[in-house]
Protein backbone atom coordinates (compact mmCIF):
# COMPACT_ATOMS: atom_id res chain seq x y z
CA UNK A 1 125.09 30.75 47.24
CA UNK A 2 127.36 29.69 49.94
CA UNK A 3 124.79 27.45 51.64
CA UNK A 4 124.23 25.73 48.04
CA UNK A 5 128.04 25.59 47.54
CA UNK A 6 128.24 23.67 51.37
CA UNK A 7 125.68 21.23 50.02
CA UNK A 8 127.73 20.80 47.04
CA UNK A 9 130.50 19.68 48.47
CA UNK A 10 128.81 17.68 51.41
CA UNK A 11 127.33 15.39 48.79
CA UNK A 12 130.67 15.01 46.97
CA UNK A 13 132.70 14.08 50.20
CA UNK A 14 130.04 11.51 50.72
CA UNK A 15 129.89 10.05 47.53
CA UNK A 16 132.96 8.23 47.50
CA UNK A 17 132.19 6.74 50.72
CA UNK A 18 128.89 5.54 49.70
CA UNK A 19 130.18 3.60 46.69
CA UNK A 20 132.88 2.10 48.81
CA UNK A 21 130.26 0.73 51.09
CA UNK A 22 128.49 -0.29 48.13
CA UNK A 23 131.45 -2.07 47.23
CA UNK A 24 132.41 -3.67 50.19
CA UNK A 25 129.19 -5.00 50.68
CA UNK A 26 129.15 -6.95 47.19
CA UNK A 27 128.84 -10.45 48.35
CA UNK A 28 131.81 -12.76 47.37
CA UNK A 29 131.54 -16.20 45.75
CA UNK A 30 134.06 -19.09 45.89
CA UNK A 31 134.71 -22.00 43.70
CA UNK A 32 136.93 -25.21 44.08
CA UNK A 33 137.74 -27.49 41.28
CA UNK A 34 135.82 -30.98 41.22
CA UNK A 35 136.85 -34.40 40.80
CA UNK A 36 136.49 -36.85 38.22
CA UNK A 37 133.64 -39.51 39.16
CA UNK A 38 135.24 -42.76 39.91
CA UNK A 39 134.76 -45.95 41.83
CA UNK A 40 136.51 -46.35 45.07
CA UNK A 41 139.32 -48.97 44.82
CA UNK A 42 137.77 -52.76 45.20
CA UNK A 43 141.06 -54.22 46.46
CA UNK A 44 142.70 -51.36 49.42
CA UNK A 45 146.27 -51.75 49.62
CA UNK A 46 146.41 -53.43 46.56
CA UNK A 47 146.96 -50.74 43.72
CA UNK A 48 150.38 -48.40 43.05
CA UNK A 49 151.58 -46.14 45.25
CA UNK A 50 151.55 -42.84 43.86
CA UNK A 51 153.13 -39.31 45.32
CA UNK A 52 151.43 -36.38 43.94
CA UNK A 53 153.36 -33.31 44.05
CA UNK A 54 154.99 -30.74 44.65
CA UNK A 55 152.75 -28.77 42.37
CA UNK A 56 154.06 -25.29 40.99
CA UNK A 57 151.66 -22.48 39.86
CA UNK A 58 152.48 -19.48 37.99
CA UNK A 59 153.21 -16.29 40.90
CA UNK A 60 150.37 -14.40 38.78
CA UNK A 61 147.77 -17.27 39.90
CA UNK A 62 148.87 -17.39 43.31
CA UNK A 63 145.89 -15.38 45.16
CA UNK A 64 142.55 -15.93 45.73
CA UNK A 65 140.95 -13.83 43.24
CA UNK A 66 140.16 -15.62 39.86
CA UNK A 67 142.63 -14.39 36.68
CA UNK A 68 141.32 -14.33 33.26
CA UNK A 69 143.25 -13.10 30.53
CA UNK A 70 142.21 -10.21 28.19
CA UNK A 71 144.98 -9.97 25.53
CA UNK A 72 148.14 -11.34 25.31
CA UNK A 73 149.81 -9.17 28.14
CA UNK A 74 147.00 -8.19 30.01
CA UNK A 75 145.28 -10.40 33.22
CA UNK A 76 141.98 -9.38 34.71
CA UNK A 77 141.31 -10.25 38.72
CA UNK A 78 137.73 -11.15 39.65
CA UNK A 79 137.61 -8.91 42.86
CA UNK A 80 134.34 -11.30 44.30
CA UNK A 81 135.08 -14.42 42.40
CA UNK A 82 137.60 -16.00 44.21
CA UNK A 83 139.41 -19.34 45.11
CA UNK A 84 137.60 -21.65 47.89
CA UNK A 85 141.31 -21.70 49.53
CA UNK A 86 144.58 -21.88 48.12
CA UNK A 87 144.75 -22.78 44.86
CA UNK A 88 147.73 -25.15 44.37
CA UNK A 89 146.20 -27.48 47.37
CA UNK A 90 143.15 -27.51 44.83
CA UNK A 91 145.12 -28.38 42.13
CA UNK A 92 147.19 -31.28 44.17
CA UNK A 93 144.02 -32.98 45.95
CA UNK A 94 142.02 -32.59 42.71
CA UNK A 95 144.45 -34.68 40.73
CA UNK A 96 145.47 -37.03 43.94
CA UNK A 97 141.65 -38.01 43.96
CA UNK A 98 141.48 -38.17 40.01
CA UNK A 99 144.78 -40.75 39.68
CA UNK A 100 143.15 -42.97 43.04
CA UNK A 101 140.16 -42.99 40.47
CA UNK A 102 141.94 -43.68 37.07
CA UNK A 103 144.52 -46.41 39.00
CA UNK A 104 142.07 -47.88 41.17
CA UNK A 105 144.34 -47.51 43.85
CA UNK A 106 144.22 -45.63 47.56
CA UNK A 107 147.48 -45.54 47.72
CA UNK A 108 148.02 -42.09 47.07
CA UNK A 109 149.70 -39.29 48.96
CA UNK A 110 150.11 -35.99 49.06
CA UNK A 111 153.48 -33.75 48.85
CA UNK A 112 155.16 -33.28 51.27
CA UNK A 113 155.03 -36.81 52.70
CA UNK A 114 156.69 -38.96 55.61
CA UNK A 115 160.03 -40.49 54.70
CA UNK A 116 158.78 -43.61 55.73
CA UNK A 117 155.41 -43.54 53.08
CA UNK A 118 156.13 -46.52 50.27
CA UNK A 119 156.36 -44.22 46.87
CA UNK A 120 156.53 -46.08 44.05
CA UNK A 121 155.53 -42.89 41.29
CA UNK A 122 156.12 -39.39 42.54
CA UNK A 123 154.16 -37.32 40.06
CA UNK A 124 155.04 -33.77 39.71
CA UNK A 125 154.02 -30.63 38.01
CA UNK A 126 154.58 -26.98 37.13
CA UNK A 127 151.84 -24.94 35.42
CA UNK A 128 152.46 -22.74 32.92
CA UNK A 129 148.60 -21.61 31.87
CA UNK A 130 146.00 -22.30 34.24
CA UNK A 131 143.40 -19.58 33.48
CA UNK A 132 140.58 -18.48 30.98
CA UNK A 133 142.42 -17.82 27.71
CA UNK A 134 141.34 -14.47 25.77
CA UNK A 135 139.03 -16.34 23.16
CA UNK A 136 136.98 -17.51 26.64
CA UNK A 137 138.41 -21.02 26.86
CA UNK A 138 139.93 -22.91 29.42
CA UNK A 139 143.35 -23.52 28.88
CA UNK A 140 146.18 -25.42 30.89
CA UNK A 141 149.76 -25.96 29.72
CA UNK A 142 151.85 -27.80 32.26
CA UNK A 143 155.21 -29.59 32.22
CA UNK A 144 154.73 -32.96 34.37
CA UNK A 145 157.19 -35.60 35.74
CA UNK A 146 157.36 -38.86 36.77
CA UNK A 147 160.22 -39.86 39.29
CA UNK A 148 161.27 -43.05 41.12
CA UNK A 149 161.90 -41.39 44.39
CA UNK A 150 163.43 -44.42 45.46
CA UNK A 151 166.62 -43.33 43.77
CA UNK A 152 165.54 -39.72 42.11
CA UNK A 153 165.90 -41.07 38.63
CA UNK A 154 163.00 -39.44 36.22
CA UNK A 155 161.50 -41.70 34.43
CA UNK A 156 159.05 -39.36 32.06
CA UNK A 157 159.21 -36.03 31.39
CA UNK A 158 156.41 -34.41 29.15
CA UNK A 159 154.56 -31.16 28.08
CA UNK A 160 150.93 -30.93 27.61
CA UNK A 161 148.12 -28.71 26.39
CA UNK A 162 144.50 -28.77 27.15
CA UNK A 163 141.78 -26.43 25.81
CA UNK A 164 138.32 -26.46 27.15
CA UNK A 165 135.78 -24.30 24.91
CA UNK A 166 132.38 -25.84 27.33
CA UNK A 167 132.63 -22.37 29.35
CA UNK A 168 130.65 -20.54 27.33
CA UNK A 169 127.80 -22.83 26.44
CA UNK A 170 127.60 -23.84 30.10
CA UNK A 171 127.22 -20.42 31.30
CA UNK A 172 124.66 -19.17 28.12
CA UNK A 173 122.71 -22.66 29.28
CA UNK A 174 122.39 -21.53 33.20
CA UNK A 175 121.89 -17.75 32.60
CA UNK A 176 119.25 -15.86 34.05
CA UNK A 177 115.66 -17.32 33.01
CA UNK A 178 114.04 -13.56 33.26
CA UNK A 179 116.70 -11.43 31.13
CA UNK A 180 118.86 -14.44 29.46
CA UNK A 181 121.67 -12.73 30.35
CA UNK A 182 124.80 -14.85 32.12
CA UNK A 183 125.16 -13.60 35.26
CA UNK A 184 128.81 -13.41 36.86
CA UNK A 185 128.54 -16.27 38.78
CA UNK A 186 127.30 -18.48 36.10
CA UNK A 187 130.08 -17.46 34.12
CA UNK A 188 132.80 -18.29 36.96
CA UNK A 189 131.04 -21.57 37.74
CA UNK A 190 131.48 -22.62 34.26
CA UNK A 191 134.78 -21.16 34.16
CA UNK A 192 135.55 -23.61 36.80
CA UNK A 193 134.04 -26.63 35.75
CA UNK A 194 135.94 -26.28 32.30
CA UNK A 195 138.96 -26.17 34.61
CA UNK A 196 138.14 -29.27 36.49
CA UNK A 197 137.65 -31.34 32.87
CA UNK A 198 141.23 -30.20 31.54
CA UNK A 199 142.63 -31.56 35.04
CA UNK A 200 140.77 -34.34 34.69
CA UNK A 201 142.41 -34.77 30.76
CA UNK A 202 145.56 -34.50 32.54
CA UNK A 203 145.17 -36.63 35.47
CA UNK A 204 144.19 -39.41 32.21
CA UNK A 205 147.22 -39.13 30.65
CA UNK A 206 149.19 -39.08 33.56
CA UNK A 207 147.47 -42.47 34.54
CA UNK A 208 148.36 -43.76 31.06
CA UNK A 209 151.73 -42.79 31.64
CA UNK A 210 152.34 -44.87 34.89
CA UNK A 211 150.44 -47.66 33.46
CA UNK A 212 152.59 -48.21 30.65
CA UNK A 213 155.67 -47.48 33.14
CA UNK A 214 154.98 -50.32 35.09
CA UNK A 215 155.26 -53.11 32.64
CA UNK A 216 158.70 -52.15 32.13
């Protein structure tokens, strides 16, 4: 009895050690956001000059792990889905590359910048929402500026809203071709691209914006 008992409780001490190496041996996958497809500026030197940044993100999005939300109060963390580096310098070169596209201009650079670098449009943003929503879409809400920096005077200040419901139907359309079932990281990479398109909706209107502000 007490040699069964031992055996007991060997296996039970090991247990939780096993699972942990399980767990630490889970592979981890990484994602970045992707640019809009664009043509390189014909005429360098020629276009604005645009500042892009600084870009705020919400504390709760600042790590590496992906955040969904579940319910209204209530975040999930993707413990091997994570970031591909820091998030807000994925956010910031995403939409840097996105406005060179939509403007047609290289003249873009990145916060924080040399004194000396010609701004004509600083372009700044905070995000409020940046995450999967609880119905599975993609949602970002951000507040953006435009500012002279040449004398600090904003010239635009908006809110926006963009909702990307793709995620799902990308994800059921690369699941796995034996079960059908969407696997994690098909679910993530769709998560992400559905991410990309509503920075790429913003990075449009924010083009629009400084269009329209420089024929006044």
């Amino acid at each position: 009895m007490r040699a069964y008992t031992g055996l007991v409780l060997a296996i039970l001490t090991l247990l939780p050690l096993t699972l942990g190496g399980c767990a630490k041996d889970a592979p981890t996958r990484f994602y970045v956001l992707s640019n809009m497809v664009g043509e390189a500026p014909t005429m360098p030197g020629k276009g604005a000059a645009i500042g892009v940044g600084p870009i705020t993100i919400p504390q709760y999005l600042n790590r590496p792990q992906i955040v969904t939300r579940i319910s209204s109060n209530q975040l999930a963390v993707a413990e091997f889905d994570q970031w591909g580096g820091d998030l807000n310098d994925n956010v910031t070169r995403a939409l840097a590359v996105n406005l060179s596209s939509l403007l047609k201009t290289d003249r873009v650079s990145l916060y924080p910048w040399n004194d000396e670098v010609p701004i004509e449009y600083q372009v700044t943003v905070n995000l409020a929402n940046f995450e999967e929503d609880v119905d599975g879409s993609s949602l970002l809400s951000v507040f953006w500026t435009i500012v002279n920096p040449k004398n600090n005077k904003v010239m635009l200040m908006r809110r926006s809203s963009y909702r990307d419901t793709g995620a799902t139907t990308e994800a059921g359309a690369s699941a796995d071709a034996g079960t059908g079932e969407v696997t994690t990281a098909s679910r993530y990479d769709a998560f992400a691209a559905a991410m990309s398109r509503n920075l790429e909706a913003l990075s449009r209107d924010i083009a629009v914006a400084i269009t329209g502000l420089k024929g006044t």
